[in-house]
C-alpha atoms as a PDB file:
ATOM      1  CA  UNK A   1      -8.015  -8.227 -19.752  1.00  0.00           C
ATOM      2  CA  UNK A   2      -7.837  -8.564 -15.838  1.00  0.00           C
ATOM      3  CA  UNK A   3      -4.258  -9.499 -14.346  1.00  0.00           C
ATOM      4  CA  UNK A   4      -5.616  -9.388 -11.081  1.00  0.00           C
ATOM      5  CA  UNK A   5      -8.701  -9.624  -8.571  1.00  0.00           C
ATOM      6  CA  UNK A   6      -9.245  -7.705  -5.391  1.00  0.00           C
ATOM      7  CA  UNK A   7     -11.271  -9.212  -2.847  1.00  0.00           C
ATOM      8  CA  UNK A   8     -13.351  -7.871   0.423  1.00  0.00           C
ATOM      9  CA  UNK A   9     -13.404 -10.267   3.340  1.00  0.00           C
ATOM     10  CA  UNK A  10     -16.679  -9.755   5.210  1.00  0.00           C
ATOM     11  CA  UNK A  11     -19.670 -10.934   3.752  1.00  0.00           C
ATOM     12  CA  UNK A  12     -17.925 -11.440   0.738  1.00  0.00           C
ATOM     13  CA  UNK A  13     -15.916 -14.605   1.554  1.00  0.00           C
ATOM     14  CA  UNK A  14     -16.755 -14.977   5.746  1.00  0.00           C
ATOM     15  CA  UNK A  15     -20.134 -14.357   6.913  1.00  0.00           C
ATOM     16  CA  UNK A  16     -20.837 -12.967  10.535  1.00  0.00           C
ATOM     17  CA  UNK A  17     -23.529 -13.727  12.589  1.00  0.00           C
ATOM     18  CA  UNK A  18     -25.873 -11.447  13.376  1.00  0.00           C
ATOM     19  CA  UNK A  19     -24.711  -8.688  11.577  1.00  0.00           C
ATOM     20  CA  UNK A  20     -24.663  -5.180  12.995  1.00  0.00           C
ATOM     21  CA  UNK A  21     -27.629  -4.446  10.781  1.00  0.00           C
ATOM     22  CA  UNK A  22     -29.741  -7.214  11.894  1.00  0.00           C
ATOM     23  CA  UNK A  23     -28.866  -6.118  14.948  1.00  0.00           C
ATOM     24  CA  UNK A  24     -30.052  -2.750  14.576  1.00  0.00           C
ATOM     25  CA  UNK A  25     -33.586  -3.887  13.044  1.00  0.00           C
ATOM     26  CA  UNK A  26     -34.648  -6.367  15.526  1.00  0.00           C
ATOM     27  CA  UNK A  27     -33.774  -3.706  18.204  1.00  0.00           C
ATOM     28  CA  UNK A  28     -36.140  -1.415  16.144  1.00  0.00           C
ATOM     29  CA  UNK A  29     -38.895  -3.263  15.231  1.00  0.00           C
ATOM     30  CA  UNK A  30     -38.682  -4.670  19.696  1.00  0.00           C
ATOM     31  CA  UNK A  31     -39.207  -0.831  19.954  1.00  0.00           C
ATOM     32  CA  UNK A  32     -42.276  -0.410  17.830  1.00  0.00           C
ATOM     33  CA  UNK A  33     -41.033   0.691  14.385  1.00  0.00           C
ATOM     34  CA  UNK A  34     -42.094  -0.677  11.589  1.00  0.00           C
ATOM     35  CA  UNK A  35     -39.455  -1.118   8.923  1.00  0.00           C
ATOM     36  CA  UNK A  36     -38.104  -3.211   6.037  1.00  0.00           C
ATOM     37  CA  UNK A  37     -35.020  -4.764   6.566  1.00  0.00           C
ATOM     38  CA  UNK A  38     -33.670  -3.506   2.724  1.00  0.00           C
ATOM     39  CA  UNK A  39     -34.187  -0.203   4.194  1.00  0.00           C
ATOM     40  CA  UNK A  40     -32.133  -0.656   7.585  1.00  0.00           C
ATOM     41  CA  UNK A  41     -28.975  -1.972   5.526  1.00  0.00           C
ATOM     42  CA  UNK A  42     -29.504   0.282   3.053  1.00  0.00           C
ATOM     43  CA  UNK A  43     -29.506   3.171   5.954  1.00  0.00           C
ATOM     44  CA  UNK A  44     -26.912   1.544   7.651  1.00  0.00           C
ATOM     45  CA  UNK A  45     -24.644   1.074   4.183  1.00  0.00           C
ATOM     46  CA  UNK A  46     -24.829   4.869   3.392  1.00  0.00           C
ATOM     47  CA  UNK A  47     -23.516   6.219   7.574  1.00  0.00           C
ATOM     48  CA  UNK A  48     -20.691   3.582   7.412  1.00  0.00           C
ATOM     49  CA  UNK A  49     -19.359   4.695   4.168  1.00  0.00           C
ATOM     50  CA  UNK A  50     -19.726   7.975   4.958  1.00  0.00           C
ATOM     51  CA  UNK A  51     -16.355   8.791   6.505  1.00  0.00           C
ATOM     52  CA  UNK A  52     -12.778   7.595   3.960  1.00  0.00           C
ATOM     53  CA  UNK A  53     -10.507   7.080   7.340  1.00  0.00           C
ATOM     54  CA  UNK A  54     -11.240   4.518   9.738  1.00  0.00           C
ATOM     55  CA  UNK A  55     -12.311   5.519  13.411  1.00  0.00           C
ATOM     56  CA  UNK A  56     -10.810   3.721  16.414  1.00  0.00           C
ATOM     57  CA  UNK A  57     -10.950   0.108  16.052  1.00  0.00           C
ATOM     58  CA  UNK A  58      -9.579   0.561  12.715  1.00  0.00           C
ATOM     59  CA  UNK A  59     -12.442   0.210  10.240  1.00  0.00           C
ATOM     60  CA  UNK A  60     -15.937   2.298   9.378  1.00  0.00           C
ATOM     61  CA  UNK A  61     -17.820   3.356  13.129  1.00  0.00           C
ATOM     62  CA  UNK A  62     -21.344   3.253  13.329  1.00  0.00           C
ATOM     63  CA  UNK A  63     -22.684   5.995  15.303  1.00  0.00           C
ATOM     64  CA  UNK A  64     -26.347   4.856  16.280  1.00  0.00           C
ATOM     65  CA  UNK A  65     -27.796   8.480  16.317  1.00  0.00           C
ATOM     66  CA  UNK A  66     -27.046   9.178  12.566  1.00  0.00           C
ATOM     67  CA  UNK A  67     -28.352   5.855  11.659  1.00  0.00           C
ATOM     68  CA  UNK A  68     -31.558   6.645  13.063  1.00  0.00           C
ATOM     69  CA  UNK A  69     -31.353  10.224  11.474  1.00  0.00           C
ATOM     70  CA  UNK A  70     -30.883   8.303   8.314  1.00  0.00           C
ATOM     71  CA  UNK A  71     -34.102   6.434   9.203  1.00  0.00           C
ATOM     72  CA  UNK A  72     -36.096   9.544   9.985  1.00  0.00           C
ATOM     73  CA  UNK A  73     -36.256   8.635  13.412  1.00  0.00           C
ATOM     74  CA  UNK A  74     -35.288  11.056  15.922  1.00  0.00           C
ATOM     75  CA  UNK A  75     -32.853   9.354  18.365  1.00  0.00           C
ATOM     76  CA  UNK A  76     -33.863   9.891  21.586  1.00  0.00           C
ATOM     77  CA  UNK A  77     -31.999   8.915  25.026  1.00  0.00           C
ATOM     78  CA  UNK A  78     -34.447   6.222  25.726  1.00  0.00           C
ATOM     79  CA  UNK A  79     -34.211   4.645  22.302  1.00  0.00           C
ATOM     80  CA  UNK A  80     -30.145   4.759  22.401  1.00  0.00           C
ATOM     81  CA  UNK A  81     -29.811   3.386  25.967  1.00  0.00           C
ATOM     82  CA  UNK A  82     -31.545  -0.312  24.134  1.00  0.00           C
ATOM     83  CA  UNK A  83     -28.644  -0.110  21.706  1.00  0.00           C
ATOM     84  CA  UNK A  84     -25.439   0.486  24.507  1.00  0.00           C
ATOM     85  CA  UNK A  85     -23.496  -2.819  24.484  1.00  0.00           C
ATOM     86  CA  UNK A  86     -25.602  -4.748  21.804  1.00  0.00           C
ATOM     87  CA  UNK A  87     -23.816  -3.760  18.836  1.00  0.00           C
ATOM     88  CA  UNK A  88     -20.513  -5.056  20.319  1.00  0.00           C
ATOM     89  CA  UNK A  89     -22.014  -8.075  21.273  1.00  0.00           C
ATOM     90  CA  UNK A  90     -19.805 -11.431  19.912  1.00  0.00           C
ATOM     91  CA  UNK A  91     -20.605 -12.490  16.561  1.00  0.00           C
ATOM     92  CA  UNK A  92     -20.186 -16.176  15.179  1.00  0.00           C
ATOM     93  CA  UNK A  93     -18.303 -16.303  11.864  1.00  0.00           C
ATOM     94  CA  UNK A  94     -18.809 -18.814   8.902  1.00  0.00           C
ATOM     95  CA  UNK A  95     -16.894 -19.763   5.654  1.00  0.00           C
ATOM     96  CA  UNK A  96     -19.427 -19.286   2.830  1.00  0.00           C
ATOM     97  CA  UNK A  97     -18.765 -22.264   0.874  1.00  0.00           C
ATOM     98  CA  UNK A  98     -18.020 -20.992  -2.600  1.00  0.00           C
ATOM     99  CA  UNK A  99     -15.205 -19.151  -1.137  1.00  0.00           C
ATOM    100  CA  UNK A 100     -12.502 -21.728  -1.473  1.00  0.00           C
ATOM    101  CA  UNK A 101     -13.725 -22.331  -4.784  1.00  0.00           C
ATOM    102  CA  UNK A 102     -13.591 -18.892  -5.891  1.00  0.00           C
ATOM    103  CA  UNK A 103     -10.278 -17.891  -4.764  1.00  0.00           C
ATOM    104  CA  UNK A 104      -9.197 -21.443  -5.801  1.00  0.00           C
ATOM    105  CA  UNK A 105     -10.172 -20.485  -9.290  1.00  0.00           C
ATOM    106  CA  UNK A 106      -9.037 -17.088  -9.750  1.00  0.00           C
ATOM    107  CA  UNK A 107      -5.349 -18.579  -8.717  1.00  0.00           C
ATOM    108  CA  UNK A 108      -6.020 -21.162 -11.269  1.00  0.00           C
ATOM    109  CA  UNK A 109      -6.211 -18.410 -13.986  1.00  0.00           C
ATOM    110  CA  UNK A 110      -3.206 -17.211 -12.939  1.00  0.00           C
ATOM    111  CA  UNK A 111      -4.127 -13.692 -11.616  1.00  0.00           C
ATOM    112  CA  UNK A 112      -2.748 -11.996  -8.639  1.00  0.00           C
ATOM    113  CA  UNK A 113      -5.110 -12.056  -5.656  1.00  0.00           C
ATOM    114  CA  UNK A 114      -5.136  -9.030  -3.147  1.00  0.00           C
ATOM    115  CA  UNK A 115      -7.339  -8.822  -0.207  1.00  0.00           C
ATOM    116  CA  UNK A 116      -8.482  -5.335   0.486  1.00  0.00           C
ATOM    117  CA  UNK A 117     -10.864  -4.912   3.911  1.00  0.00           C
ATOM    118  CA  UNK A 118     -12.227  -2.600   5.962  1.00  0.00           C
ATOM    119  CA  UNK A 119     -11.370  -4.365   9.257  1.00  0.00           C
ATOM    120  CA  UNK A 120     -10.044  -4.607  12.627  1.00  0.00           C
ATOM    121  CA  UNK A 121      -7.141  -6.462  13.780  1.00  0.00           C
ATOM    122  CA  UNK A 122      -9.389  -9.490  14.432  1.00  0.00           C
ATOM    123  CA  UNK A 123      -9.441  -9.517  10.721  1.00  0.00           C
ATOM    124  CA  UNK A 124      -5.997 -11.232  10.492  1.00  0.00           C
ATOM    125  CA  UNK A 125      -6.843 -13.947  12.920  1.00  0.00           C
ATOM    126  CA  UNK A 126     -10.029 -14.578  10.801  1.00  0.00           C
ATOM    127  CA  UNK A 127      -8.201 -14.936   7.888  1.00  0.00           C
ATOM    128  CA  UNK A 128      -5.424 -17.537   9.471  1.00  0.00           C
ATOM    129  CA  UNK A 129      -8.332 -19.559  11.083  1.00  0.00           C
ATOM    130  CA  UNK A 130     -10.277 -20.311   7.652  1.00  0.00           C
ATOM    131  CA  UNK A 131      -6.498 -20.733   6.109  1.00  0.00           C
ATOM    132  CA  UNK A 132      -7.357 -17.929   3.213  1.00  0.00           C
ATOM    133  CA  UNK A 133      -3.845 -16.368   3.654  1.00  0.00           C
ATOM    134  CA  UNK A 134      -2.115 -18.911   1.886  1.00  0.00           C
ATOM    135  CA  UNK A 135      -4.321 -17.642  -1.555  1.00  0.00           C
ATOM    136  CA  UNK A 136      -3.404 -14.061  -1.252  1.00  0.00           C
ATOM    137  CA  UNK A 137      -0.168 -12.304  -2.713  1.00  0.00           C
ATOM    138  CA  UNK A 138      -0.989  -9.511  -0.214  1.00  0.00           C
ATOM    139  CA  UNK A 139      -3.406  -8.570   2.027  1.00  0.00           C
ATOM    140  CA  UNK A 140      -4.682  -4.995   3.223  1.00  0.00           C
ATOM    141  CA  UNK A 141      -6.467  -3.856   6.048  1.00  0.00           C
ATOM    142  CA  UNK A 142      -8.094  -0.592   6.450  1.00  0.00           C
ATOM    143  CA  UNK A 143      -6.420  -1.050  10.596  1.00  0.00           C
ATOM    144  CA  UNK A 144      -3.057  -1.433   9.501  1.00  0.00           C
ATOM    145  CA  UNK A 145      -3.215   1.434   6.084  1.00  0.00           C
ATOM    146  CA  UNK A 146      -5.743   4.241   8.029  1.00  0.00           C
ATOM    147  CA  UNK A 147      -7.786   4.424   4.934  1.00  0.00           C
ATOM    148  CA  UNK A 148     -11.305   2.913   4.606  1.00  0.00           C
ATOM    149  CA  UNK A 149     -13.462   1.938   1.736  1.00  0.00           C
ATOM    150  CA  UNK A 150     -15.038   3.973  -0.205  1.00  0.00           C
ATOM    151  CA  UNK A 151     -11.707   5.729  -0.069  1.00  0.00           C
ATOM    152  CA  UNK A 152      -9.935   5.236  -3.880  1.00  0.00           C
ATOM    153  CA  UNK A 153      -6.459   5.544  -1.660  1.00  0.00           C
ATOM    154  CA  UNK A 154      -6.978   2.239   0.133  1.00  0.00           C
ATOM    155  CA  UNK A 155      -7.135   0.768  -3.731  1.00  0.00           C
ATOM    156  CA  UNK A 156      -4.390   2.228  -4.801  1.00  0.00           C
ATOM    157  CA  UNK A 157      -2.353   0.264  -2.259  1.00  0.00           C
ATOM    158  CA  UNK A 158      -3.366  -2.559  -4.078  1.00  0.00           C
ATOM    159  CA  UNK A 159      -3.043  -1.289  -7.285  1.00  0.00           C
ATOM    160  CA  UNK A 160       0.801  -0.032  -6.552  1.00  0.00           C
ATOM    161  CA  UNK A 161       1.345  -3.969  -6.000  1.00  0.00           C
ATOM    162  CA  UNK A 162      -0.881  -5.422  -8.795  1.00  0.00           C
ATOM    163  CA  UNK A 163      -1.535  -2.776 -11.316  1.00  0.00           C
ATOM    164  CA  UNK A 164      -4.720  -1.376 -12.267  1.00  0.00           C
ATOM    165  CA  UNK A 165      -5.884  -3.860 -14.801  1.00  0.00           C
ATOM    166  CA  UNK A 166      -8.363  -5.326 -11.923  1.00  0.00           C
ATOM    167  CA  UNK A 167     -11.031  -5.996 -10.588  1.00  0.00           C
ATOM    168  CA  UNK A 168     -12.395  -5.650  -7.038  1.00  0.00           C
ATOM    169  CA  UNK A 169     -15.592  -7.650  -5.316  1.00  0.00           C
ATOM    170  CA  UNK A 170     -17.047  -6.740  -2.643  1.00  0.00           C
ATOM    171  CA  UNK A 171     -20.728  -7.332  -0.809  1.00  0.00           C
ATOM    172  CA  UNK A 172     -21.545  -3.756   0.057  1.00  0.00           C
ATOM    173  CA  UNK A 173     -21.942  -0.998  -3.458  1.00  0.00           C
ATOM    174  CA  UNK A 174     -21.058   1.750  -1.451  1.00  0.00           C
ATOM    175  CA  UNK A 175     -17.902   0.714   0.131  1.00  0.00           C
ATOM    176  CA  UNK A 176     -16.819  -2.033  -2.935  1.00  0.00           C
ATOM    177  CA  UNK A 177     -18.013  -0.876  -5.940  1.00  0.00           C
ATOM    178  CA  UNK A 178     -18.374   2.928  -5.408  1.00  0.00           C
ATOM    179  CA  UNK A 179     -14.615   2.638  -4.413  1.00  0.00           C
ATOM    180  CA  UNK A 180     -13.450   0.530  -6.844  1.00  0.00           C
ATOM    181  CA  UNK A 181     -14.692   2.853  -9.892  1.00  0.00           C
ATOM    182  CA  UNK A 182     -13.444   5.558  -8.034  1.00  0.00           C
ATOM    183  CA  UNK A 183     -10.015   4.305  -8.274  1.00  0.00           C
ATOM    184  CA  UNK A 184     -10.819   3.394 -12.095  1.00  0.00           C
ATOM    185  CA  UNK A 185     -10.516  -0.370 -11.993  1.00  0.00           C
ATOM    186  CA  UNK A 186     -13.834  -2.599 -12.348  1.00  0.00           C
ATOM    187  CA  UNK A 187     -16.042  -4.057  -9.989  1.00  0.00           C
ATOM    188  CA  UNK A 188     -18.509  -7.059  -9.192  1.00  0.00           C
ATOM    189  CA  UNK A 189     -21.119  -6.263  -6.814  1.00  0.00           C
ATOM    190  CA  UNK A 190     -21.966  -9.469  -4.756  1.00  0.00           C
ATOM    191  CA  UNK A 191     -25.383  -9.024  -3.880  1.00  0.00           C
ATOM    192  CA  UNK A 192     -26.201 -12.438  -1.969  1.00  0.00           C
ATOM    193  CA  UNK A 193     -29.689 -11.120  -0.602  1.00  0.00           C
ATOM    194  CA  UNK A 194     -30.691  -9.094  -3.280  1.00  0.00           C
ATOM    195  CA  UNK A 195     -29.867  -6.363  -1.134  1.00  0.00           C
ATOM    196  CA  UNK A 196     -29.421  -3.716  -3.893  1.00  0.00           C
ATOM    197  CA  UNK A 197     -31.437  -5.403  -6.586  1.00  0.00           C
ATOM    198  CA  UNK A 198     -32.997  -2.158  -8.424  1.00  0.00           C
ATOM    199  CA  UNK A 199     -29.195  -1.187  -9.306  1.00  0.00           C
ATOM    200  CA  UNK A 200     -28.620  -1.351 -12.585  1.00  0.00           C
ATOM    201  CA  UNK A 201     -24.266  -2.390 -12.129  1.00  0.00           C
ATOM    202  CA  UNK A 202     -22.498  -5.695 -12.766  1.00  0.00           C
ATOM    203  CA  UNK A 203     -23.403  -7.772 -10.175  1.00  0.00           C
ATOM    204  CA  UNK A 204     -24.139 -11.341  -9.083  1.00  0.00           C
ATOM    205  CA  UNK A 205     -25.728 -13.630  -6.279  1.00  0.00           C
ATOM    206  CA  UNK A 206     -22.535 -15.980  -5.466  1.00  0.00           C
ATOM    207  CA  UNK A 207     -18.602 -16.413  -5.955  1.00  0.00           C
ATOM    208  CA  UNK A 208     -19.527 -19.043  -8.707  1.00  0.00           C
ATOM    209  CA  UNK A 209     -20.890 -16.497 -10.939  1.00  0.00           C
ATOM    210  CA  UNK A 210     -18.431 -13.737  -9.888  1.00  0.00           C
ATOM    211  CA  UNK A 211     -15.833 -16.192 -11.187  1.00  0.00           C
ATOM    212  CA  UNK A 212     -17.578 -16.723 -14.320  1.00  0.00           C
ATOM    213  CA  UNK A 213     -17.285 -13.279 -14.931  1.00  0.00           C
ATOM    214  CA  UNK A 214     -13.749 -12.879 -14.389  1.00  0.00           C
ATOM    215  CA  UNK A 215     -12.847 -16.149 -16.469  1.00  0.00           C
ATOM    216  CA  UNK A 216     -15.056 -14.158 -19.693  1.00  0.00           C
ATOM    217  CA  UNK A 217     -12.906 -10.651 -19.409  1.00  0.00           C
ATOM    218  CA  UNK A 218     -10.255 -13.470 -19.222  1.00  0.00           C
ATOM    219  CA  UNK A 219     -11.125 -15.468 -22.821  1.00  0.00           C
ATOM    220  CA  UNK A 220     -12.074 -12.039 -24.642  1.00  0.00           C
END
């Protein structure tokens, strides 16, 4: 029975605006490639998650060329120069509106609530604008811990507070789930565009159902 739930930030309970995937496709398919989106984040999911220590700014770097390698396109100059600046570009960030619910429910159940992101500092100042700190016990941030997700280590962090009789959701299966079993606790994949919809793990479409989930392991 779960004593507490781990939570990922981005695109689990803030969205961002275009993300850096989006981003990434539209500069593609500009350039004359013809892809699926699926594919792009799918691409882009696999080279982010590829490293378990974060680069520079704290959290998972995207280097363009191995993206591209990923895509079987071979990244030349040309190509590159169209992405220089445009995935730094500003993004506008949203509350997704089950959030409040969701984390307002799994305090209800009495559970401890741990935040557990790969992020930059302007992580923290997300959190304090939408007024989420106030529902975690802790909070921790691949900037502040130098470990990333898929890393089990950055887990165990939360773990060492909580215990291990948790479970973590997250938006992205490598990073969230993939991490989360391989620090042996469970995990809900939020798949909110059925973004990894042949997968055959426990996952669901929105917070509602995620808490649903946790209330069963809860009853049984």
């Amino acid at each position: 029975m779960y004593k507490a739930v781990f939570s990922d930030l981005g695109e689990t309970l803030v969205g961002f605006t275009p993300r850096t995937y989006e981003v990434v496709y539209n500069i593609l398919m500009e350039s004359g490639y013809e892809l699926d989106k699926k594919r792009v984040y799918r691409a882009y999911a696999k080279v982010v998650t590829s490293n378990l220590y974060p680069g520079s700014n704290g959290t998972d770097m995207l280097d363009i060329r191995d993206l591209l390698y990923e895509l079987n396109i071979y990244p030349k100059e040309s190509l590159i120069r169209k992405f220089d600046g445009s995935l730094k570009s500003e993004e506008t960030k949203f509350l997704y509106d089950d959030a409040i619910d969701f984390l307002e429910g799994v305090k209800s159940l009495g559970l401890t609530l741990v935040l557990v992101s790969n992020a930059t500092p302007r992580a923290l100042s997300t959190v304090k604008e939408f007024k989420l700190d106030k529902y975690f016990d802790k909070m921790i941030f691949s900037f502040e811990v130098g470990l990333i997700k898929p890393n089990p280590r950055i887990f165990s962090k939360a773990i060492d507070f909580a215990g291990d009789r948790a479970v973590h959701i997250g938006d992205m299966y490598e990073a969230d789930y993939v991490g989360a079993k391989s620090a042996f606790i469970d995990a809900i994949l939020l798949d909110r565009s059925e973004l990894y919809k042949e997968l055959k793990v426990k996952k669901v479409r929105n917070l509602k159902d995620a808490l649903k989930e946790i209330k069963k392991n809860i009853e049984e």
